[in-house]
Structures are given as C-alpha cells and as structure tokens.
Protein backbone atom coordinates (compact mmCIF):
# COMPACT_ATOMS: atom_id res chain seq x y z
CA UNK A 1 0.00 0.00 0.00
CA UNK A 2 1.12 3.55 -0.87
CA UNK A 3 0.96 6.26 1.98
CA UNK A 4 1.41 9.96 1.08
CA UNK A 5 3.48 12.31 3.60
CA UNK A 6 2.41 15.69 4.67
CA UNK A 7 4.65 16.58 1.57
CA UNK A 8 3.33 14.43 -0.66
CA UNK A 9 5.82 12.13 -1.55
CA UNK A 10 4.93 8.82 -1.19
CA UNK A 11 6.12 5.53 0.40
CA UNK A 12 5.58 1.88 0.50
CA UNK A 13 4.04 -0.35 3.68
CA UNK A 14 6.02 -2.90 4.86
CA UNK A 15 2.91 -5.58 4.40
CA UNK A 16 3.74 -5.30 0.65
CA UNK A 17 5.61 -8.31 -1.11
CA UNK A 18 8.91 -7.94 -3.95
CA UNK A 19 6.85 -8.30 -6.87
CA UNK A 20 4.31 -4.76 -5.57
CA UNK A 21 7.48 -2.81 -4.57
CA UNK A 22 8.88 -3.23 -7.39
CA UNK A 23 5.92 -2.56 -9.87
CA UNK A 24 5.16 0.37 -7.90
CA UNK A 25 8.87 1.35 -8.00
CA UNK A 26 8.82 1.39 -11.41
CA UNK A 27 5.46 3.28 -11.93
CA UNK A 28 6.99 5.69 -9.59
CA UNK A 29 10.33 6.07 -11.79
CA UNK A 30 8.68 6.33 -14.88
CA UNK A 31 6.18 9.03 -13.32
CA UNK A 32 9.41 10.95 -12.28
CA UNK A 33 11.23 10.63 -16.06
CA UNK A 34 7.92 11.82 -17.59
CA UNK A 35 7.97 14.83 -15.25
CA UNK A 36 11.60 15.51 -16.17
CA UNK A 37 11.24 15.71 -19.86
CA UNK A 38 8.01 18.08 -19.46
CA UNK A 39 9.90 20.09 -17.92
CA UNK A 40 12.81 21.08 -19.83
CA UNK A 41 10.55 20.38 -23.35
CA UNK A 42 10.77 23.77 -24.94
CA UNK A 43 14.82 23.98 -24.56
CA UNK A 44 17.45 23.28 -26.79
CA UNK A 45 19.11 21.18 -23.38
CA UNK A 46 17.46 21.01 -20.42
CA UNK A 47 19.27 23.19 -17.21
CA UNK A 48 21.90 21.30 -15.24
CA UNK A 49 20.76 21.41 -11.20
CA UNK A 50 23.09 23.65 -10.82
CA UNK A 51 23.32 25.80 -13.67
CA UNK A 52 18.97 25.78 -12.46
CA UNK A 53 20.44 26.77 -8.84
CA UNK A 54 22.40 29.67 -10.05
CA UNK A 55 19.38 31.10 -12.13
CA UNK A 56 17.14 30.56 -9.16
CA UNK A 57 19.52 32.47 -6.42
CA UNK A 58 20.45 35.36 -8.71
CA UNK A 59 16.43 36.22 -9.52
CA UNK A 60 15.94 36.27 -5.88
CA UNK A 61 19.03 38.42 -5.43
CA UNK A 62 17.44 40.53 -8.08
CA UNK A 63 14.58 40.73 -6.56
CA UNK A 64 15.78 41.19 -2.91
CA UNK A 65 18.23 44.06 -4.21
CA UNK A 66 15.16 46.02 -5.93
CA UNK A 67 13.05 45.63 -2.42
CA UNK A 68 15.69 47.34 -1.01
CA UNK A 69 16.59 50.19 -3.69
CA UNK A 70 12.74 51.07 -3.30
C-alpha cells in the first residue's frame, strides 16, 4: 500500500511483497522521467541542477536588491 506524507511524496508499507514494490517502483520512476522531460521540453538542453540553482539564487538576489533600492 502507498501512503502519502504531509509533503506528498509517497512511500511503501512494509505488508507489501517484492513483486508490488517493485511494480510500484517502477510506476513511480517512470512518473518521475515523464515529469523531467516536461519540464525542460521547450529547450534546446534542459538546465543542469546547478546551472537551475544559479538562475534561481540570482532572480531572488534581483529581486531582494530592488526591495531594497525602493
């Protein structure tokens, strides 16, 4: 059986046999490759985490130095 988190990710039972886990693990996997591709679909390569990470920190330094300026 799958239980959700208060996050939302979810997590197997320990009532459930090999052959569930792994079904589910696989559902679960190809959920998350699906989600991948989506998201980097309209670019020539998809952002690196950390190429994403350095985008992502200088918009909110952006941001936070225009809060200020104001």
């Amino acid at each position: 059986m799958i239980v959700l988190t208060p996050n939302g990710q979810r997590h197997l039972k320990d009532s459930m046999n090999y052959e569930e886990q792994e079904k589910l693990s696989l559902v679960e996997s190809k959920r998350q490759t699906k989600e991948r591709k989506n998201k980097g679909k309209n670019m020539i390569r998809p952002f690196t985490f950390d190429e994403e990470k350095i985008l992502w920190d200088g918009l909110r330094e952006d941001k936070k130095n225009e809060n200020t300026t104001n």
